[in-house]
PDB file of N, CA and C in Angstrom:
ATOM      1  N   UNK A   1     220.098  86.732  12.696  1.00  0.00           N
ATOM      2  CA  UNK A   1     219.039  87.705  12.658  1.00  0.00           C
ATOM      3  C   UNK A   1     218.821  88.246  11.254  1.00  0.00           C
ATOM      4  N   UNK A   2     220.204  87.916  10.513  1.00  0.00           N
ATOM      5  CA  UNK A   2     220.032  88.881   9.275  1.00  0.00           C
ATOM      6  C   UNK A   2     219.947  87.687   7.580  1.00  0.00           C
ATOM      7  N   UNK A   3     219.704  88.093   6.894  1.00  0.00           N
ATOM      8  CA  UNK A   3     219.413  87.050   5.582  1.00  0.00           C
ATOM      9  C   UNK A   3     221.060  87.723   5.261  1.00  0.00           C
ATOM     10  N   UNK A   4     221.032  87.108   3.667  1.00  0.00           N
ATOM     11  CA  UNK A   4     222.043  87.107   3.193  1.00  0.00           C
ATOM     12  C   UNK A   4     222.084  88.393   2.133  1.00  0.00           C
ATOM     13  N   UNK A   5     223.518  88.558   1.600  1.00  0.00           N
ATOM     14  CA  UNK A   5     223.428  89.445   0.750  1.00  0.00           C
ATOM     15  C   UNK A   5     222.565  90.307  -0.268  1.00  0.00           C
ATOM     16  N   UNK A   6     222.696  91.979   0.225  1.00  0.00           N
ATOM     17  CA  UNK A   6     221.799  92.752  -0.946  1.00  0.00           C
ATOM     18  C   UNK A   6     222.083  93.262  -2.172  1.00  0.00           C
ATOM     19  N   UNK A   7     220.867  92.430  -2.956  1.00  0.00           N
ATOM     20  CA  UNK A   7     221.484  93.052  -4.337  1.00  0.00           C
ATOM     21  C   UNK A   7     220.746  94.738  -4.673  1.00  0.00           C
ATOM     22  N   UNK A   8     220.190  95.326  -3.690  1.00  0.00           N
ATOM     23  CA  UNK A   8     219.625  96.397  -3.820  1.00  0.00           C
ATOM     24  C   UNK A   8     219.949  97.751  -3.781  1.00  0.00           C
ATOM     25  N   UNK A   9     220.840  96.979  -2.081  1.00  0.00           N
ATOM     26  CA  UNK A   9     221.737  98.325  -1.314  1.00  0.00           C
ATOM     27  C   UNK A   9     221.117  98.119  -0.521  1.00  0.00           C
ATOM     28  N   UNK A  10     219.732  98.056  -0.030  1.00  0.00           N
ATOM     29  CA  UNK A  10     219.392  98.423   1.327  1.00  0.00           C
ATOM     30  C   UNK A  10     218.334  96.846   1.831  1.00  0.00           C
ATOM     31  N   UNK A  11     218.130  97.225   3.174  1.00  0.00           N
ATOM     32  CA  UNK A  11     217.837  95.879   3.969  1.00  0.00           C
ATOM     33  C   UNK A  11     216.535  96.650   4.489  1.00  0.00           C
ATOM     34  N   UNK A  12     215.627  96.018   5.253  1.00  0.00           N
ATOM     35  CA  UNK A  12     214.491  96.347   6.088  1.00  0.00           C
ATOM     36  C   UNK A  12     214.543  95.459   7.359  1.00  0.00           C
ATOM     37  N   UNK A  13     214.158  96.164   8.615  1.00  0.00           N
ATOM     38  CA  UNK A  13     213.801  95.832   9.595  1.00  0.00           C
ATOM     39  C   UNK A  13     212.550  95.353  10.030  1.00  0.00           C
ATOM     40  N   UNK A  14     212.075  93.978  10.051  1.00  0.00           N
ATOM     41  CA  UNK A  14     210.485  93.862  10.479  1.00  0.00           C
ATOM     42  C   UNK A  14     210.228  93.333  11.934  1.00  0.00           C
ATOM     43  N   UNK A  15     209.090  94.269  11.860  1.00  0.00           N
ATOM     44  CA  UNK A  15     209.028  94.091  13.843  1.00  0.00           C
ATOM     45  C   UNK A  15     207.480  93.298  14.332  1.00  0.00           C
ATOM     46  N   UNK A  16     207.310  92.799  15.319  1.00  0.00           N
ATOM     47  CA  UNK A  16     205.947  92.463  15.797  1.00  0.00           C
ATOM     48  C   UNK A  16     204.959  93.341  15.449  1.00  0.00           C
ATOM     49  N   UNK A  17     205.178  94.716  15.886  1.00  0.00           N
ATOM     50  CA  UNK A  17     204.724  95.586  16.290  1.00  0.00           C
ATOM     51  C   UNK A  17     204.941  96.654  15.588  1.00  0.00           C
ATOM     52  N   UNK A  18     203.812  97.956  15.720  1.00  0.00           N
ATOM     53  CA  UNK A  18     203.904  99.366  15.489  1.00  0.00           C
ATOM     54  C   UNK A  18     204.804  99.833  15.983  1.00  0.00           C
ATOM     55  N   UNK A  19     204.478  99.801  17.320  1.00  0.00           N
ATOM     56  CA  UNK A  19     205.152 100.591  18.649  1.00  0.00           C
ATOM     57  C   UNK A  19     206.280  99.894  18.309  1.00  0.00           C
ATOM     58  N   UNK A  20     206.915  99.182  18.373  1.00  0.00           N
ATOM     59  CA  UNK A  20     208.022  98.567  18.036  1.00  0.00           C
ATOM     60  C   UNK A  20     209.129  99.289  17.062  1.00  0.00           C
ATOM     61  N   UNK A  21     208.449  99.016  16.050  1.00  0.00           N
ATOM     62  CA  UNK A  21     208.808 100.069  14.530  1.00  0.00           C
ATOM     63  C   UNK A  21     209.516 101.607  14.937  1.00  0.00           C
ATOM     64  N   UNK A  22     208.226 102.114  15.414  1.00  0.00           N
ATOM     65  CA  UNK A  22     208.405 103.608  15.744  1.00  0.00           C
ATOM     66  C   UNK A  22     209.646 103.456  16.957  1.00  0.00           C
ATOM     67  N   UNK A  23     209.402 102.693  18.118  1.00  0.00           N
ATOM     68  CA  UNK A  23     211.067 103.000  18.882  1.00  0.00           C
ATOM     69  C   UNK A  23     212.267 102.595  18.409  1.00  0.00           C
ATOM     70  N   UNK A  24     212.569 101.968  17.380  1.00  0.00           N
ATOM     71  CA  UNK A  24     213.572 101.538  16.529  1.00  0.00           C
ATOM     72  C   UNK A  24     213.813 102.807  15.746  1.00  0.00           C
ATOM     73  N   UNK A  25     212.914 103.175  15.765  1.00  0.00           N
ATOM     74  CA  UNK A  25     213.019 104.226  14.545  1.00  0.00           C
ATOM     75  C   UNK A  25     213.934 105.700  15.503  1.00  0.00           C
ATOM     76  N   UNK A  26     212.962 105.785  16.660  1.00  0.00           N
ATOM     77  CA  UNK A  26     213.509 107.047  17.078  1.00  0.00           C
ATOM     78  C   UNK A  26     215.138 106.333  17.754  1.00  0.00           C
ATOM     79  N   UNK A  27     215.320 105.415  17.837  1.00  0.00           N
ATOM     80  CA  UNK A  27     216.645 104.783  18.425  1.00  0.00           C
ATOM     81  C   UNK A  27     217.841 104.857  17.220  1.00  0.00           C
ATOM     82  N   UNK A  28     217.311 104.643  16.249  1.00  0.00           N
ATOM     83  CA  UNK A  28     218.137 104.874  14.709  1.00  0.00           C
ATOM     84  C   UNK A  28     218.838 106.481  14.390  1.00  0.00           C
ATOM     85  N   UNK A  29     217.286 107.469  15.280  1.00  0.00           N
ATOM     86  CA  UNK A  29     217.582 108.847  14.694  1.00  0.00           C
ATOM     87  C   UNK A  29     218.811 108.947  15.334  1.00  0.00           C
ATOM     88  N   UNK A  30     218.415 108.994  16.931  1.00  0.00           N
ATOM     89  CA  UNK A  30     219.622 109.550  18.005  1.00  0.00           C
ATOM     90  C   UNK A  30     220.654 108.773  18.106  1.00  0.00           C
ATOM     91  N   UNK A  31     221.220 107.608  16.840  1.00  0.00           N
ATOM     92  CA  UNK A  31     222.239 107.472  17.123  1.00  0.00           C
ATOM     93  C   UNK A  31     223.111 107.734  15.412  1.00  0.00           C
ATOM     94  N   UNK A  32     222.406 108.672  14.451  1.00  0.00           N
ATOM     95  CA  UNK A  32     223.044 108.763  13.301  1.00  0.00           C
ATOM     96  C   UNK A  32     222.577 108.227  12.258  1.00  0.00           C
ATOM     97  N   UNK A  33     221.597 106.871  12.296  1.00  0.00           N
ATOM     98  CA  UNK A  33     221.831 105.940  10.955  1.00  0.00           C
ATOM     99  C   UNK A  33     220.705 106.349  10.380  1.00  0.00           C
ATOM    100  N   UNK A  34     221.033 106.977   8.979  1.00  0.00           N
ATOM    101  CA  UNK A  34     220.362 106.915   8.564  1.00  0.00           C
ATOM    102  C   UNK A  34     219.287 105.472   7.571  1.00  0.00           C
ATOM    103  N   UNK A  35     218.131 105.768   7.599  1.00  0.00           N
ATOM    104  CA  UNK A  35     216.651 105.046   8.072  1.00  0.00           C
ATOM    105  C   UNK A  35     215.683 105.489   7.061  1.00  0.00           C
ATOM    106  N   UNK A  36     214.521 104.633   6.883  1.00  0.00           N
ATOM    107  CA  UNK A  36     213.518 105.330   6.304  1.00  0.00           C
ATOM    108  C   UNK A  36     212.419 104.443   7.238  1.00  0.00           C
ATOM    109  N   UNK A  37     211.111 105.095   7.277  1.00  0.00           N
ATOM    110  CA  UNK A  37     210.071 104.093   7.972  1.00  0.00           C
ATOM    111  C   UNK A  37     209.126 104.391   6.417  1.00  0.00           C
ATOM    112  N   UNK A  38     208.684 103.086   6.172  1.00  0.00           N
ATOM    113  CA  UNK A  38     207.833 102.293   5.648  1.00  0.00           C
ATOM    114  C   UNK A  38     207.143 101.589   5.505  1.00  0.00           C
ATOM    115  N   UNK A  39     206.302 101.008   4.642  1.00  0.00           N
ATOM    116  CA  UNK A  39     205.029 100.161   5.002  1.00  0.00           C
ATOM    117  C   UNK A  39     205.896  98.958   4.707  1.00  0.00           C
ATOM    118  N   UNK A  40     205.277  97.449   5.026  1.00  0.00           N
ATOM    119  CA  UNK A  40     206.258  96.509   5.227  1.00  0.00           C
ATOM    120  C   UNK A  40     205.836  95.961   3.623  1.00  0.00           C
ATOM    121  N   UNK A  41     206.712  95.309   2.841  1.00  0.00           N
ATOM    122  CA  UNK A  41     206.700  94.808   1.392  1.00  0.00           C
ATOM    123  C   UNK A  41     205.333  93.511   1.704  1.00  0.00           C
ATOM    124  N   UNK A  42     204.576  93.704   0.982  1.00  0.00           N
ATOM    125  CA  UNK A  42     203.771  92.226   1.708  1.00  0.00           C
ATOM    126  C   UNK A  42     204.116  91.345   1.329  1.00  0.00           C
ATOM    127  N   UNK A  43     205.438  90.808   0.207  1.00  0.00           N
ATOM    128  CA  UNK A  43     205.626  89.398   0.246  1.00  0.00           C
ATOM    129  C   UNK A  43     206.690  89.328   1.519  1.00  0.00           C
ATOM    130  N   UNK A  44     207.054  90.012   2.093  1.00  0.00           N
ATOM    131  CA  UNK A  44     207.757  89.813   2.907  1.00  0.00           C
ATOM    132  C   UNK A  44     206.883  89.218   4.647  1.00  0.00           C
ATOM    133  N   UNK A  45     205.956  90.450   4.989  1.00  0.00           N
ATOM    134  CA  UNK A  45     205.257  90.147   5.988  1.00  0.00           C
ATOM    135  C   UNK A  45     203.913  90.815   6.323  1.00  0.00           C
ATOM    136  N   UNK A  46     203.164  89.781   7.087  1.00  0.00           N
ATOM    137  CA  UNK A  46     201.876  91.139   7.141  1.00  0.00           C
ATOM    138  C   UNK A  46     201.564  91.341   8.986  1.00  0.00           C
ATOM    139  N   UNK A  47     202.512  91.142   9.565  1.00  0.00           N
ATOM    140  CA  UNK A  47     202.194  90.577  10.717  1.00  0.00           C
ATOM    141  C   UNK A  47     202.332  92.581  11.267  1.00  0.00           C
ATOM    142  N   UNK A  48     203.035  93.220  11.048  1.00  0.00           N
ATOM    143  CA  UNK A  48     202.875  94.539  11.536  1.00  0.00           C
ATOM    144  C   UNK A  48     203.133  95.972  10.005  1.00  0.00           C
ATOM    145  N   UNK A  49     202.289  96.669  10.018  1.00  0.00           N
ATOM    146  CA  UNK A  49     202.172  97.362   8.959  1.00  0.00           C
ATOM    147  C   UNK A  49     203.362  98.287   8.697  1.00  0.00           C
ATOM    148  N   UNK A  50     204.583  98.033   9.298  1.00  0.00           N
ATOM    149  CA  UNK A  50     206.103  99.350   9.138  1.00  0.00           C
ATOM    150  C   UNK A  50     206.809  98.337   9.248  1.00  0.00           C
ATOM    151  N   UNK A  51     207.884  98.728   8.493  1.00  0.00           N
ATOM    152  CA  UNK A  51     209.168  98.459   8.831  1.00  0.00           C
ATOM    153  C   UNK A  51     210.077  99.755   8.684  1.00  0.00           C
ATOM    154  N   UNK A  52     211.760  98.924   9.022  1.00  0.00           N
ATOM    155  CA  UNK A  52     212.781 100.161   8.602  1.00  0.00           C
ATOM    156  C   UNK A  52     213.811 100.289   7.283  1.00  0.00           C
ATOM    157  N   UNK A  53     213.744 100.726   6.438  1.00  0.00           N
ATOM    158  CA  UNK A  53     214.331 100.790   5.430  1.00  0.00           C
ATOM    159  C   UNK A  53     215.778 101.218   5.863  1.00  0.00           C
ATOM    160  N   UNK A  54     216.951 100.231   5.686  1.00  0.00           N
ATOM    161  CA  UNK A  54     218.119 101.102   5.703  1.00  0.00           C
ATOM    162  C   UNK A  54     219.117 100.554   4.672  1.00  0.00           C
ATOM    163  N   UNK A  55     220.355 101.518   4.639  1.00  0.00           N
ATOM    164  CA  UNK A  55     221.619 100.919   3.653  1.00  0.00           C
ATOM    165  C   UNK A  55     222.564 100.202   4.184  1.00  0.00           C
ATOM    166  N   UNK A  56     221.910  98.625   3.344  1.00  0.00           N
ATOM    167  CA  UNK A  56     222.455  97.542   3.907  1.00  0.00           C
ATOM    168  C   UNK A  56     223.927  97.622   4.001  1.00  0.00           C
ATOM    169  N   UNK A  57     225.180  98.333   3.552  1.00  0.00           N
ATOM    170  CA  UNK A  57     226.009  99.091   4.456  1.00  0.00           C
ATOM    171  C   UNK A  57     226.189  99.430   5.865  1.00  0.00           C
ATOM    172  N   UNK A  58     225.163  99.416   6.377  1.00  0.00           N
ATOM    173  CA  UNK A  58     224.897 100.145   7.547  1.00  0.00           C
ATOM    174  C   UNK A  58     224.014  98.830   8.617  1.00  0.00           C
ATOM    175  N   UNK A  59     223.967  97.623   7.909  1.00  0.00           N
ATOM    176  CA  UNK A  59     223.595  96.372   8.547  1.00  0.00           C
ATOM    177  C   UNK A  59     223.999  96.305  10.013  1.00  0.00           C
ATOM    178  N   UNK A  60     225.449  96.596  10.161  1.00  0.00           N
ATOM    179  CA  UNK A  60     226.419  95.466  11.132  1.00  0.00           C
ATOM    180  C   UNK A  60     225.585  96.596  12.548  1.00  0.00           C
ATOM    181  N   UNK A  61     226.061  98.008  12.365  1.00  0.00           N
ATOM    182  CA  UNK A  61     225.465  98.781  13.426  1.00  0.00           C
ATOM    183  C   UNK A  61     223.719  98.857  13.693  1.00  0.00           C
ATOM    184  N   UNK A  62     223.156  98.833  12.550  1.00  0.00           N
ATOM    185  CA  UNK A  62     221.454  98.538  12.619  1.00  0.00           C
ATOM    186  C   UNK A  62     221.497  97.225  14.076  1.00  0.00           C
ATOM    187  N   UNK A  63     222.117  95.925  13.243  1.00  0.00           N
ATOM    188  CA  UNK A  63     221.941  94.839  14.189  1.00  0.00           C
ATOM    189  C   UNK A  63     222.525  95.350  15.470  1.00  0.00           C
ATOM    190  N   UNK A  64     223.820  95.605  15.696  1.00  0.00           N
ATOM    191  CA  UNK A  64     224.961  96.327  17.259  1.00  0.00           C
ATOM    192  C   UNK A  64     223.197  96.801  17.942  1.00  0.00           C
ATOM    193  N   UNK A  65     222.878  98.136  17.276  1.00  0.00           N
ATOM    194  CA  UNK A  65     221.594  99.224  18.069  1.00  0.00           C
ATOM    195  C   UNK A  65     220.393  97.844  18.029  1.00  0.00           C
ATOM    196  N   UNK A  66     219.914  97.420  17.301  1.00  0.00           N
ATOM    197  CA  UNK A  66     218.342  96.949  17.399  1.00  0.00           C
ATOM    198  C   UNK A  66     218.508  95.878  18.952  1.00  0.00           C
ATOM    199  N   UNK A  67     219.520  94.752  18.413  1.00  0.00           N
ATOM    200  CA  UNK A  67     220.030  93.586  18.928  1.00  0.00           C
ATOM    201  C   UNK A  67     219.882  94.117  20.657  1.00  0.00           C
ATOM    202  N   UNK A  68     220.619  95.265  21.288  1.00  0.00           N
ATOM    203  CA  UNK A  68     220.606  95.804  22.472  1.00  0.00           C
ATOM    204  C   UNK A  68     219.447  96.349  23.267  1.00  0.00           C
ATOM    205  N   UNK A  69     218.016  96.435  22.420  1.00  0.00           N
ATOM    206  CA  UNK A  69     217.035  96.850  22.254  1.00  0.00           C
ATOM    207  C   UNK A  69     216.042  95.744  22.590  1.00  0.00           C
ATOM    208  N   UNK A  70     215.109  96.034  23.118  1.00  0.00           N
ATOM    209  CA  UNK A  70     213.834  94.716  23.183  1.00  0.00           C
ATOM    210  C   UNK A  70     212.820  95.292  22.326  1.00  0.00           C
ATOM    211  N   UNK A  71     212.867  95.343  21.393  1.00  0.00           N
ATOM    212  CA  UNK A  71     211.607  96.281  20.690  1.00  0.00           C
ATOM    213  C   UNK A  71     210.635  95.333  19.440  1.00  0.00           C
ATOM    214  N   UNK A  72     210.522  93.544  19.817  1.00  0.00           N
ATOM    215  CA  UNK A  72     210.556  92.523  19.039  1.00  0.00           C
ATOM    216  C   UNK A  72     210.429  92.566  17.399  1.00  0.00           C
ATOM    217  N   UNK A  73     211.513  92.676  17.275  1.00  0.00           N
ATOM    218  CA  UNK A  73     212.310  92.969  15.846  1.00  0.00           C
ATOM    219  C   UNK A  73     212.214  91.139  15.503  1.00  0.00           C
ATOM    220  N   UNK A  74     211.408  91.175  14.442  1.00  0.00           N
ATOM    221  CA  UNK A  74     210.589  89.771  14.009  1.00  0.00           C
ATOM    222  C   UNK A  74     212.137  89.094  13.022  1.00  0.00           C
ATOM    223  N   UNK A  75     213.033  90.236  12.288  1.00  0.00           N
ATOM    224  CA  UNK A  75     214.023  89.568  11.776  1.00  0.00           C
ATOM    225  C   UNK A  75     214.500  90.704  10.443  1.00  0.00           C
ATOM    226  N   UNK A  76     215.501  90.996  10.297  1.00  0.00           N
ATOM    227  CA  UNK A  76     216.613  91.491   8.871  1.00  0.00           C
ATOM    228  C   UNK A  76     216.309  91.111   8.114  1.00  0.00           C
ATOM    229  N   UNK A  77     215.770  92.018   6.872  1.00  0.00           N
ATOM    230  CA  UNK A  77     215.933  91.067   5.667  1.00  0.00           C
ATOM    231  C   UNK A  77     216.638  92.226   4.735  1.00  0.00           C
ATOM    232  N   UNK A  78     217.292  91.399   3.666  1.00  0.00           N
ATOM    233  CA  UNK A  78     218.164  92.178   2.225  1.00  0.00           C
ATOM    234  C   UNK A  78     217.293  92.252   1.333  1.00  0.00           C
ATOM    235  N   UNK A  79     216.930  93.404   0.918  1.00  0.00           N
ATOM    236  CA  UNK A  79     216.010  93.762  -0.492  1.00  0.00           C
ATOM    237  C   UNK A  79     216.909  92.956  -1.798  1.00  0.00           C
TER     238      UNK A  79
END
C-alpha cells in the first residue's frame, strides 16, 4: 500500500474520493495521529482534490487505522 522511504519526514494519503479524505481524516483525529488535510500534489494525482499529510513516522499506524477502514484510499505515498 505504501512506497518506499521518506526523504522529507512525512507521507500523504490519496483517496478516490472527497468523502473519503474527510472520513480518514476524522478517523485520524479520534484516534491521536496527528494529520494535516491538503490539496493533493498534482504530480502525484488528480483523481480526488485532498489528501492526508502525515509524519511518515507515524506510517505503520496510518496504514493499522486506514487499512481497517473502507474509505478507498487510492495508495501511500513518501514525500
Amino acid at each position: 500500500m505504501s512506497s518506499c522511504d521518506s526523504n522529507s519526514g512525512f507521507g500523504v494519503v490519496l483517496f478516490q474520493s472527497t468523502q473519503g479524505a474527510i472520513a480518514a481524516e476524522k478517523l485520524l483525529v479520534s484516534a491521536g495521529v496527528g494529520h494535516k488535510l491538503i490539496t493533493v500534489p498534482r504530480h502525484l494525482s488528480s483523481s480526488c482534490g485532498f489528501c492526508l499529510r502525515f509524519a511518515w513516522t507515524d506510517r505503520e499506524a496510518v496504514e493499522g487505522l486506514l487499512g481497517q477502514a473502507k474509505l478507498g484510499v487510492e495508495r501511500i505515498v513518501a514525500l
